[in-house]
C-alpha atoms as a PDB file:
ATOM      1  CA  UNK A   1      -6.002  19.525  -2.359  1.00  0.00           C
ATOM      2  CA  UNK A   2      -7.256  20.834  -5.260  1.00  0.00           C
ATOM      3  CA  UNK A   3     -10.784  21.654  -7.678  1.00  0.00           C
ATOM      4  CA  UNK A   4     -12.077  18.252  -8.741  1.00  0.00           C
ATOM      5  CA  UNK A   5     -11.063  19.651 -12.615  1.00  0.00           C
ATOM      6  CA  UNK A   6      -7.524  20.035 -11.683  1.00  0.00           C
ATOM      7  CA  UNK A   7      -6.346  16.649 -11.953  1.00  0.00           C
ATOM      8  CA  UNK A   8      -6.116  15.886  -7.989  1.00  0.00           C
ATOM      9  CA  UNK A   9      -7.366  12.641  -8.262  1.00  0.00           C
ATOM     10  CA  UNK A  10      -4.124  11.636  -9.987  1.00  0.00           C
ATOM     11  CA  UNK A  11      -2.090  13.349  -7.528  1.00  0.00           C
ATOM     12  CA  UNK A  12      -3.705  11.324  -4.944  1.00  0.00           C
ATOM     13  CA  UNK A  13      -2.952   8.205  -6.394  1.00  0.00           C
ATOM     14  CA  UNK A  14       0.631   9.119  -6.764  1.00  0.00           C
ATOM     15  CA  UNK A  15       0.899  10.105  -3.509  1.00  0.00           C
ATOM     16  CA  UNK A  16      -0.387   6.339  -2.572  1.00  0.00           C
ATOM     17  CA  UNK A  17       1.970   4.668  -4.179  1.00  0.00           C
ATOM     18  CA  UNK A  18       4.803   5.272  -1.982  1.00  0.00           C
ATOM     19  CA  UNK A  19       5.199   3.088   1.399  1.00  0.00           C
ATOM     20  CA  UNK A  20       5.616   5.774   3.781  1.00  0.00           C
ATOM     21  CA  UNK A  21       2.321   7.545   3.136  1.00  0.00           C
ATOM     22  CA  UNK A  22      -1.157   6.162   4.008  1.00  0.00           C
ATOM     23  CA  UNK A  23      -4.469   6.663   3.170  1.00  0.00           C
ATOM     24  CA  UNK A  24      -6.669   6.863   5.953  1.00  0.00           C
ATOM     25  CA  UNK A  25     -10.385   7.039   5.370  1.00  0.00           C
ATOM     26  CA  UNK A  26     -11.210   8.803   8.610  1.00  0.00           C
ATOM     27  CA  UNK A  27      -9.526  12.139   7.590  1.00  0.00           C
ATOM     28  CA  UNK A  28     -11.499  12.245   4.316  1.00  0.00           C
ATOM     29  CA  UNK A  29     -14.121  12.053   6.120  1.00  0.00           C
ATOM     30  CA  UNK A  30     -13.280  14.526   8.735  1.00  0.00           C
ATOM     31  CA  UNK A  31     -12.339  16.806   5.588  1.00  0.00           C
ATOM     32  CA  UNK A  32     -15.787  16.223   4.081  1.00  0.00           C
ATOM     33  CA  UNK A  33     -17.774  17.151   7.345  1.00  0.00           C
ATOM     34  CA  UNK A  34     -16.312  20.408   7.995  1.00  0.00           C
ATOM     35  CA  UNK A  35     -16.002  21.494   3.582  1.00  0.00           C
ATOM     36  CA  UNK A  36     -19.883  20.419   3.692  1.00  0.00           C
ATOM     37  CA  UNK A  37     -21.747  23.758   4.165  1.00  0.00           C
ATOM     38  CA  UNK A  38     -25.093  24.290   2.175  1.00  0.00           C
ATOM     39  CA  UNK A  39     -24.536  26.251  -0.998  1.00  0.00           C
ATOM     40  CA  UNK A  40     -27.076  27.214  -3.379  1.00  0.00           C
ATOM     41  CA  UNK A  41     -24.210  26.046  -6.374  1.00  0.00           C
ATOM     42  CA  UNK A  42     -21.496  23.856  -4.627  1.00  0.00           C
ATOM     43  CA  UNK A  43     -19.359  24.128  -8.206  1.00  0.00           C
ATOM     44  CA  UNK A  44     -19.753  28.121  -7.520  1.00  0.00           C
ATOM     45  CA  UNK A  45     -18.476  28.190  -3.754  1.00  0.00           C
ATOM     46  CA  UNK A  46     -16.632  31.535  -4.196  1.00  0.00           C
ATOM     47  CA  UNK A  47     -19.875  33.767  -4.535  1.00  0.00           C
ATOM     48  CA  UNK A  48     -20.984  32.779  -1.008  1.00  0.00           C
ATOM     49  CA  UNK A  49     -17.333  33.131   0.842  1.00  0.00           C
ATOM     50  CA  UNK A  50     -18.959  34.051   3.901  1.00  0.00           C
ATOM     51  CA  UNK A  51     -19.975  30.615   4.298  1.00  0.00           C
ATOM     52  CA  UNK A  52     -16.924  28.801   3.789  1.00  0.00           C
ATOM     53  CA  UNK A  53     -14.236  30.720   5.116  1.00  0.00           C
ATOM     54  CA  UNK A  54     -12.914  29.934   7.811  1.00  0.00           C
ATOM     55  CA  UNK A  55     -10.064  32.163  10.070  1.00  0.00           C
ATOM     56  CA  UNK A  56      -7.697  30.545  11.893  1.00  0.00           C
ATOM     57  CA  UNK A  57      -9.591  30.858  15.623  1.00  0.00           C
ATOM     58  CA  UNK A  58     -12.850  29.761  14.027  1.00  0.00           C
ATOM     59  CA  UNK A  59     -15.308  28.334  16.435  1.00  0.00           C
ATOM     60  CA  UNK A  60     -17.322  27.177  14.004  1.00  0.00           C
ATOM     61  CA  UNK A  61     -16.107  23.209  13.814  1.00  0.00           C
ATOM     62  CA  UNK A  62     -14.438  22.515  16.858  1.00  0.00           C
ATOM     63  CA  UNK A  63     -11.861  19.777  17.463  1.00  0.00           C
ATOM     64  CA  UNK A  64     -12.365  18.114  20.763  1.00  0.00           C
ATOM     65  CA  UNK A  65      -9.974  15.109  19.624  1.00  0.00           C
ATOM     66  CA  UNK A  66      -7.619  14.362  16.689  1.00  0.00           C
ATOM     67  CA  UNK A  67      -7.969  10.469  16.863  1.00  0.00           C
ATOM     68  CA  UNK A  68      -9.621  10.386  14.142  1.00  0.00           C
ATOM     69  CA  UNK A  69      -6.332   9.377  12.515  1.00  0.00           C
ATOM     70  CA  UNK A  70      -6.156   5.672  12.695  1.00  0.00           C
ATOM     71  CA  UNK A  71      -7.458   2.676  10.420  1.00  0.00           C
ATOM     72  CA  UNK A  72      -4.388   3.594   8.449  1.00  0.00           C
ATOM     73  CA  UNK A  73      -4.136   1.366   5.286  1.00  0.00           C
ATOM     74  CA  UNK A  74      -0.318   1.095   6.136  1.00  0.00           C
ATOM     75  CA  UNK A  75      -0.204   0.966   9.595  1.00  0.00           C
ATOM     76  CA  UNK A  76       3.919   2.025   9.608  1.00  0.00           C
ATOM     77  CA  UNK A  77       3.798   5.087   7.577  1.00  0.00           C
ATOM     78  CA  UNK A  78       4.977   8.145   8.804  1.00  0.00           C
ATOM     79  CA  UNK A  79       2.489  10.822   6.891  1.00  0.00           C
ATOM     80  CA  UNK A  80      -1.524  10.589   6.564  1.00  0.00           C
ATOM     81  CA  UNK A  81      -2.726  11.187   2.917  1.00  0.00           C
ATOM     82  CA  UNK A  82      -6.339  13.250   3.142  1.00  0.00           C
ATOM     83  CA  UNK A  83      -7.524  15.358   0.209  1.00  0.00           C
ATOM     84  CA  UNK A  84     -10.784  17.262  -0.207  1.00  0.00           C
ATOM     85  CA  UNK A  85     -11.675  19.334  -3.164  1.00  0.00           C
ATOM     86  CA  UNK A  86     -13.799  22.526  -4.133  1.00  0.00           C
ATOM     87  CA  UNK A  87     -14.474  24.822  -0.491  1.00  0.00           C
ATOM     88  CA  UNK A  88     -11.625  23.342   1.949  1.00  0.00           C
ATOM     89  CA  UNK A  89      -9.374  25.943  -0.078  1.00  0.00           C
ATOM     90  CA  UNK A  90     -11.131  28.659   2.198  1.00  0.00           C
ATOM     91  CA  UNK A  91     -10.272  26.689   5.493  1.00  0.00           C
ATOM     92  CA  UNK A  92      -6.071  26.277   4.812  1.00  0.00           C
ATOM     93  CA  UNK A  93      -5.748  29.199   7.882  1.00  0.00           C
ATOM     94  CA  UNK A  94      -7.829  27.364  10.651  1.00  0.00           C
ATOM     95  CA  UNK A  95      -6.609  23.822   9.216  1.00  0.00           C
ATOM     96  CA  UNK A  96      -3.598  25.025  10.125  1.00  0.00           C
ATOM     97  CA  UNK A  97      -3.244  26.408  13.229  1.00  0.00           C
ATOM     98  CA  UNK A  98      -5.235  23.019  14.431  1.00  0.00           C
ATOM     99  CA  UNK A  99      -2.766  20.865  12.111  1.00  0.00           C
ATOM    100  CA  UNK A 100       0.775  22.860  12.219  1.00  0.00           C
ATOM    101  CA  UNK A 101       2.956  20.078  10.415  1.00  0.00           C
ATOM    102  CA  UNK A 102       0.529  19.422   7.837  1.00  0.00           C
ATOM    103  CA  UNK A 103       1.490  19.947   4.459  1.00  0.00           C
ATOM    104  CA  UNK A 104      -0.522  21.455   1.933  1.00  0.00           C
ATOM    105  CA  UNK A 105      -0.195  20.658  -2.370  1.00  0.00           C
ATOM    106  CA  UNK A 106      -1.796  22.624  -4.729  1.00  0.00           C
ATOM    107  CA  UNK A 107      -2.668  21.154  -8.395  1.00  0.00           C
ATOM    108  CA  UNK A 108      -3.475  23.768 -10.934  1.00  0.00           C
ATOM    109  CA  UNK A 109      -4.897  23.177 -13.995  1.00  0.00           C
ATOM    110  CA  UNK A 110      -5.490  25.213 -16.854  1.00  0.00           C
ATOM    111  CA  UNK A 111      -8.131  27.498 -16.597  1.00  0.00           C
ATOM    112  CA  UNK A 112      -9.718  27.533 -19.598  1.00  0.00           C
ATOM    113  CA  UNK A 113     -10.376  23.885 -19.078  1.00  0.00           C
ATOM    114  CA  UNK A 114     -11.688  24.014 -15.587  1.00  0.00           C
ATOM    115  CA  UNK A 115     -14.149  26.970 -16.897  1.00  0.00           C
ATOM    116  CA  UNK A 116     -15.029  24.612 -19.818  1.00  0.00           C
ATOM    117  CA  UNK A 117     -16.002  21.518 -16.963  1.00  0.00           C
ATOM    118  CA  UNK A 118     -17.472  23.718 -14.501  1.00  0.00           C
ATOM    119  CA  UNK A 119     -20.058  25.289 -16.774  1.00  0.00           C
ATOM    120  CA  UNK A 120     -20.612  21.912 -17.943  1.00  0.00           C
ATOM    121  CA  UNK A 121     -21.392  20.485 -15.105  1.00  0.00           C
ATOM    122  CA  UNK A 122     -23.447  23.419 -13.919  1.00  0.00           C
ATOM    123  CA  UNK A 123     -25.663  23.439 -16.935  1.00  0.00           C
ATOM    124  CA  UNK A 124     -25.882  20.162 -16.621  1.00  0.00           C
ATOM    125  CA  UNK A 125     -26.949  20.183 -13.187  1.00  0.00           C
ATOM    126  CA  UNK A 126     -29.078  23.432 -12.712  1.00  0.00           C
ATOM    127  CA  UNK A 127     -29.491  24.652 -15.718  1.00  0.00           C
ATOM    128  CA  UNK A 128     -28.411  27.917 -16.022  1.00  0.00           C
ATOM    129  CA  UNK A 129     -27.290  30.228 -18.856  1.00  0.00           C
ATOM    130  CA  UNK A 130     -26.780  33.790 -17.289  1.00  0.00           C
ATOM    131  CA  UNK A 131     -23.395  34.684 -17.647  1.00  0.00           C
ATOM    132  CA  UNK A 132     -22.405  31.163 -16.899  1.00  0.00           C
ATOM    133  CA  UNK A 133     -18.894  30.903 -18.298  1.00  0.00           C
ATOM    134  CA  UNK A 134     -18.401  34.277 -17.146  1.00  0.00           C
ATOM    135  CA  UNK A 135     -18.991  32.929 -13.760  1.00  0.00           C
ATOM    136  CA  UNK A 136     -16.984  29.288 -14.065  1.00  0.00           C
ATOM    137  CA  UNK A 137     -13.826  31.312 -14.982  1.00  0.00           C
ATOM    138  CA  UNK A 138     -14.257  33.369 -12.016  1.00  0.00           C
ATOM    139  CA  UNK A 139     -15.080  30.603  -9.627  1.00  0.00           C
ATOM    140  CA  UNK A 140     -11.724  29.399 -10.695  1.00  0.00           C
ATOM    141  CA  UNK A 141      -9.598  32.417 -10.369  1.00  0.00           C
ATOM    142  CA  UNK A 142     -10.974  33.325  -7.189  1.00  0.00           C
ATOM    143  CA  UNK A 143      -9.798  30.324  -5.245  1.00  0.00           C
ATOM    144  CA  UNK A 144      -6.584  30.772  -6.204  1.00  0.00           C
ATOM    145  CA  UNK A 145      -6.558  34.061  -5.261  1.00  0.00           C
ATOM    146  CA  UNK A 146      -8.335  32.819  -1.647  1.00  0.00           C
ATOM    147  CA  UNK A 147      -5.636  30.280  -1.515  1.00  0.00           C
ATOM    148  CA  UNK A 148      -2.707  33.026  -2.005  1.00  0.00           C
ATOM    149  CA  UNK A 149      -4.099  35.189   0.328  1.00  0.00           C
ATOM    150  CA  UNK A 150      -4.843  32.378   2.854  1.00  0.00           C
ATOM    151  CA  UNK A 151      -1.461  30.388   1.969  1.00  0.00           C
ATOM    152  CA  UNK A 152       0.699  29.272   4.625  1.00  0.00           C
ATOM    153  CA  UNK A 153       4.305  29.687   5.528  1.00  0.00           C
ATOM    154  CA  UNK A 154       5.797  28.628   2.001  1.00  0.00           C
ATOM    155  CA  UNK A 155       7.644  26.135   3.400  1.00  0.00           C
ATOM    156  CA  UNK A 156       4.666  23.808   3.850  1.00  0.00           C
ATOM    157  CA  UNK A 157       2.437  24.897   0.633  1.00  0.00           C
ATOM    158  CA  UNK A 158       3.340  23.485  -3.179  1.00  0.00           C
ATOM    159  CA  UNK A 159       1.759  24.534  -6.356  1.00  0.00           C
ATOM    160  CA  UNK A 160       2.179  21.877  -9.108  1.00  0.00           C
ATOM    161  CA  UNK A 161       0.639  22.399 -12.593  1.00  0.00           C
ATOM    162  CA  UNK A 162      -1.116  19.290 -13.745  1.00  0.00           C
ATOM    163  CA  UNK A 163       0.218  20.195 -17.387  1.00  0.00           C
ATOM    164  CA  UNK A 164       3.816  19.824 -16.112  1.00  0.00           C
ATOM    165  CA  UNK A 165       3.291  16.389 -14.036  1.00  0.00           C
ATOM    166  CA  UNK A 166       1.957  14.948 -17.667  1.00  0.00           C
ATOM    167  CA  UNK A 167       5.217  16.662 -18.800  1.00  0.00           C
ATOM    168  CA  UNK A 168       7.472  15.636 -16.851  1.00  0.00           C
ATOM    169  CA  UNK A 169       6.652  13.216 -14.450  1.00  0.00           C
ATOM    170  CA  UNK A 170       9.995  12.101 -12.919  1.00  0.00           C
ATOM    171  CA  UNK A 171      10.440  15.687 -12.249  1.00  0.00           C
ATOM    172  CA  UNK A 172       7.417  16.963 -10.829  1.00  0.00           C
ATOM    173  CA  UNK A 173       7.412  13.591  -8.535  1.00  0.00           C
ATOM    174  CA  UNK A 174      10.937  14.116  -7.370  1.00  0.00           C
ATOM    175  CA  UNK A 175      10.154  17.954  -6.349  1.00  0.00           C
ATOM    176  CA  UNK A 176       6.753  16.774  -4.877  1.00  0.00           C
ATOM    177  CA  UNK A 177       8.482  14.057  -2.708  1.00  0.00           C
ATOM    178  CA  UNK A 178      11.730  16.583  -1.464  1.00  0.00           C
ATOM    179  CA  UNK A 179       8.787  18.626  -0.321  1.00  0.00           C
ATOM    180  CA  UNK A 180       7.334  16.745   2.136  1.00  0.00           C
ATOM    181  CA  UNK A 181      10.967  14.963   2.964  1.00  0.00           C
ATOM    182  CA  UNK A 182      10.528  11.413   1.503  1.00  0.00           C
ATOM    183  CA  UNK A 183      12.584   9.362  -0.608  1.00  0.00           C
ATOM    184  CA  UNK A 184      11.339   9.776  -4.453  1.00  0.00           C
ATOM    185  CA  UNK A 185       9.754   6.951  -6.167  1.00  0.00           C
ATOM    186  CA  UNK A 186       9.327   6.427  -9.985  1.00  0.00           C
ATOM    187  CA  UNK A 187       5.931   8.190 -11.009  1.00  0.00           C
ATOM    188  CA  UNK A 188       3.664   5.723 -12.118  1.00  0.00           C
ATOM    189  CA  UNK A 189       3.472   4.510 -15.790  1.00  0.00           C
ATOM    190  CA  UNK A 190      -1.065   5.274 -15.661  1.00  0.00           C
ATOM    191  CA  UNK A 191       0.197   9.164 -15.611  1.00  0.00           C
ATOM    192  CA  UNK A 192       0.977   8.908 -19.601  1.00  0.00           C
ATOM    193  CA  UNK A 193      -1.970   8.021 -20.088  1.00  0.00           C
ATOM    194  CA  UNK A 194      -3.188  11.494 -18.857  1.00  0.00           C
ATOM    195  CA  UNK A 195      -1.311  12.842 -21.744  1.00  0.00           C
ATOM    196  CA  UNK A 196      -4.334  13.308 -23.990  1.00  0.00           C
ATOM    197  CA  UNK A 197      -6.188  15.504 -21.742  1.00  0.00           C
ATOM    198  CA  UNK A 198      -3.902  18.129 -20.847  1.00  0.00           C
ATOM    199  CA  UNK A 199      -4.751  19.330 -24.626  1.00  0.00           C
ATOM    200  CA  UNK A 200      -7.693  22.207 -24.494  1.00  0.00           C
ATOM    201  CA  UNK A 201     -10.797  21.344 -24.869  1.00  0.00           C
ATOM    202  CA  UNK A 202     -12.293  22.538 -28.061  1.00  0.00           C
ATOM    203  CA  UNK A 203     -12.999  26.596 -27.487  1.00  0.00           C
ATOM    204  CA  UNK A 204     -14.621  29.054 -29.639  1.00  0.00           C
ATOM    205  CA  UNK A 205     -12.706  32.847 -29.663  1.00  0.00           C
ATOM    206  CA  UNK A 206     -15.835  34.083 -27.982  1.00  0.00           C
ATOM    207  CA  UNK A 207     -15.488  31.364 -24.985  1.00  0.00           C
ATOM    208  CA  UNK A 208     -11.672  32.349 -24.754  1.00  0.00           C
ATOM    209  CA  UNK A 209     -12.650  35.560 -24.742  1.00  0.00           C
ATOM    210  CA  UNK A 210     -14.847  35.418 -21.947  1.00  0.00           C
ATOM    211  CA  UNK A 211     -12.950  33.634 -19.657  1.00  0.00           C
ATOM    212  CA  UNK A 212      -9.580  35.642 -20.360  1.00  0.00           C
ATOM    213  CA  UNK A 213     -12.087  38.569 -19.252  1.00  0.00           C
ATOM    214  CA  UNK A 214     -13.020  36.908 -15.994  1.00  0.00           C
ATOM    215  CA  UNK A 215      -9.792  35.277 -15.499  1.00  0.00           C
ATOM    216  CA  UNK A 216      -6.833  37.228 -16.783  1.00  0.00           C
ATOM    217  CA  UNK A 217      -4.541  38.009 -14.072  1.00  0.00           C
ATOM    218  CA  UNK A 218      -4.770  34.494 -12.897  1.00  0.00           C
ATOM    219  CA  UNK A 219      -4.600  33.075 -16.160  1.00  0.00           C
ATOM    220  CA  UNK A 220      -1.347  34.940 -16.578  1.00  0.00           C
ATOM    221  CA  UNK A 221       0.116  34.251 -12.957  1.00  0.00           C
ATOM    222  CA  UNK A 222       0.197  30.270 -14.064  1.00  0.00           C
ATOM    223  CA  UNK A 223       0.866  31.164 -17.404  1.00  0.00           C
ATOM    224  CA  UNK A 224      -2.165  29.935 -19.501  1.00  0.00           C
ATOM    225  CA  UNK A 225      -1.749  32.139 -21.951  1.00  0.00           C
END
C-alpha cells in the first residue's frame, strides 16, 4: 500500500510477476469499499482523520464473511495481492486484527515530489491556492506519521523507498520477497525505465522551503534531505 505518488503501482506489478502470488480483483474491491468515505479533498485525507481512522474493534465496516477471496488469477498461489492507496493507511489497526497474517509494504517516495504531484493535482482539480503546498507536504508527512503510530508488529510491516528499488532493484526485490517468505525472482527489466523519474521535479528555493517547513522531521526520518 502506498500514496498513488509513491510509485506503488510499480510495486504492484512486481509483486505480480511471481507465481506464488495472485491478484484477485475481489479484495481491491473490498479495499476500495471500506477506504471510500466522503472527503471534501480525497488528495488531503489527513485533515479530516476522524473520518478515516479506523481502531482495531471498529464497528464501522463489519465483516460478516471473508470469501470474498476467490476468482484468483492463479488459482494455486499461496498469497492474495490487494493494494489500495491514499486513506487505507488509517485502517492498518482494524485490517489487522480482522486479517492477522496479512502483510503490509510500505513504498515511500520522496517528499518533495509527492508535495509537487499533490498540489498539482489539487489545483488542478479544485482550484485552490491557500497555503496549498504548505498543505500537500503535510498531507504527506502525516500519513507516515499515522502509519508509524498505527504500524503493526514489525515483523509483518516493510518500508521500501521507491528511490532505492530504481537503485537497486535485485536488492530491494530480494529483501521484499524474504519478507513475505517466497523464493526471489529477477526484478523486472520495465523498472529501469523508472529511472528518469526518481530525479526531482524542477523546485524553486521558495517551494523547498515550504515543504521542508511542513515536512521536516519526516523528510529527515527517510532521508530526503
Amino acid at each position: 500500500m502506498g500514496c498513488r505518488h509513491c510509485g506503488i503501482e510499480l510495486l504492484t506489478a512486481l509483486l505480480r510477476e511471481h507465481d506464488a502470488i495472485a491478484w484477485c480483483a475481489e479484495s481491491e474491491r473490498f479495499l476500495t469499499h471500506i477506504n471510500s468515505p466522503q472527503i471534501k479533498i480525497p488528495q488531503f485525507w489527513t485533515e479530516q482523520e476522524a473520518l478515516v481512522r479506523f481502531s482495531a474493534e471498529d464497528k464501522r465496516h463489519p465483516i460478516e464473511s471473508k470469501t470474498w477471496i476467490h476468482s484468483l488469477d492463479k488459482p494455486d498461489a499461496r498469497a492474495v495481492l490487494a493494494y489500495s492507496t491514499d486513506n487505507l493507511i488509517a485502517k492498518i489497526p482494524w485490517l489487522q486484527q480482522h486479517f492477522p497474517n496479512a502483510y503490509f509494504i510500505l513504498m515511500v517516495r520522496n517528499g518533495y515530489t509527492c508535495a509537487l504531484k499533490y498540489r498539482d493535482e489539487v489545483l488542478k482539480e479544485y482550484a485552490l491556492h491557500p497555503l496549498l503546498l504548505h498543505r500537500a507536504a503535510r498531507q504527506w508527512a502525516r500519513s507516515l506519521l499515522i502509519l508509524q503510530e498505527n504500524a503493526p508488529d514489525s515483523a509483518h510491516l516493510l518500508t521500501l523507498r521507491y528511490e532505492d528499488l530504481i537503485a537497486d532493484p535485485t536488492g530491494v526485490t530480494n529483501k521484499l520477497f524474504d519478507f513475505i517468505a517466497l523464493p526471489a525472482i529477477a526484478p523486472p527489466a520495465h523498472i529501469a525505465a523508472h529511472q528518469e523519474s526518481t530525479r526531482l521535479a524542477s523546485i524553486s528555493a521558495e517551494q523547498k522551503a515550504v515543504i521542508k517547513n511542513a515536512a521536516g522531521d519526516m523528510l529527515g526520518f527517510y532521508g530526503y534531505t
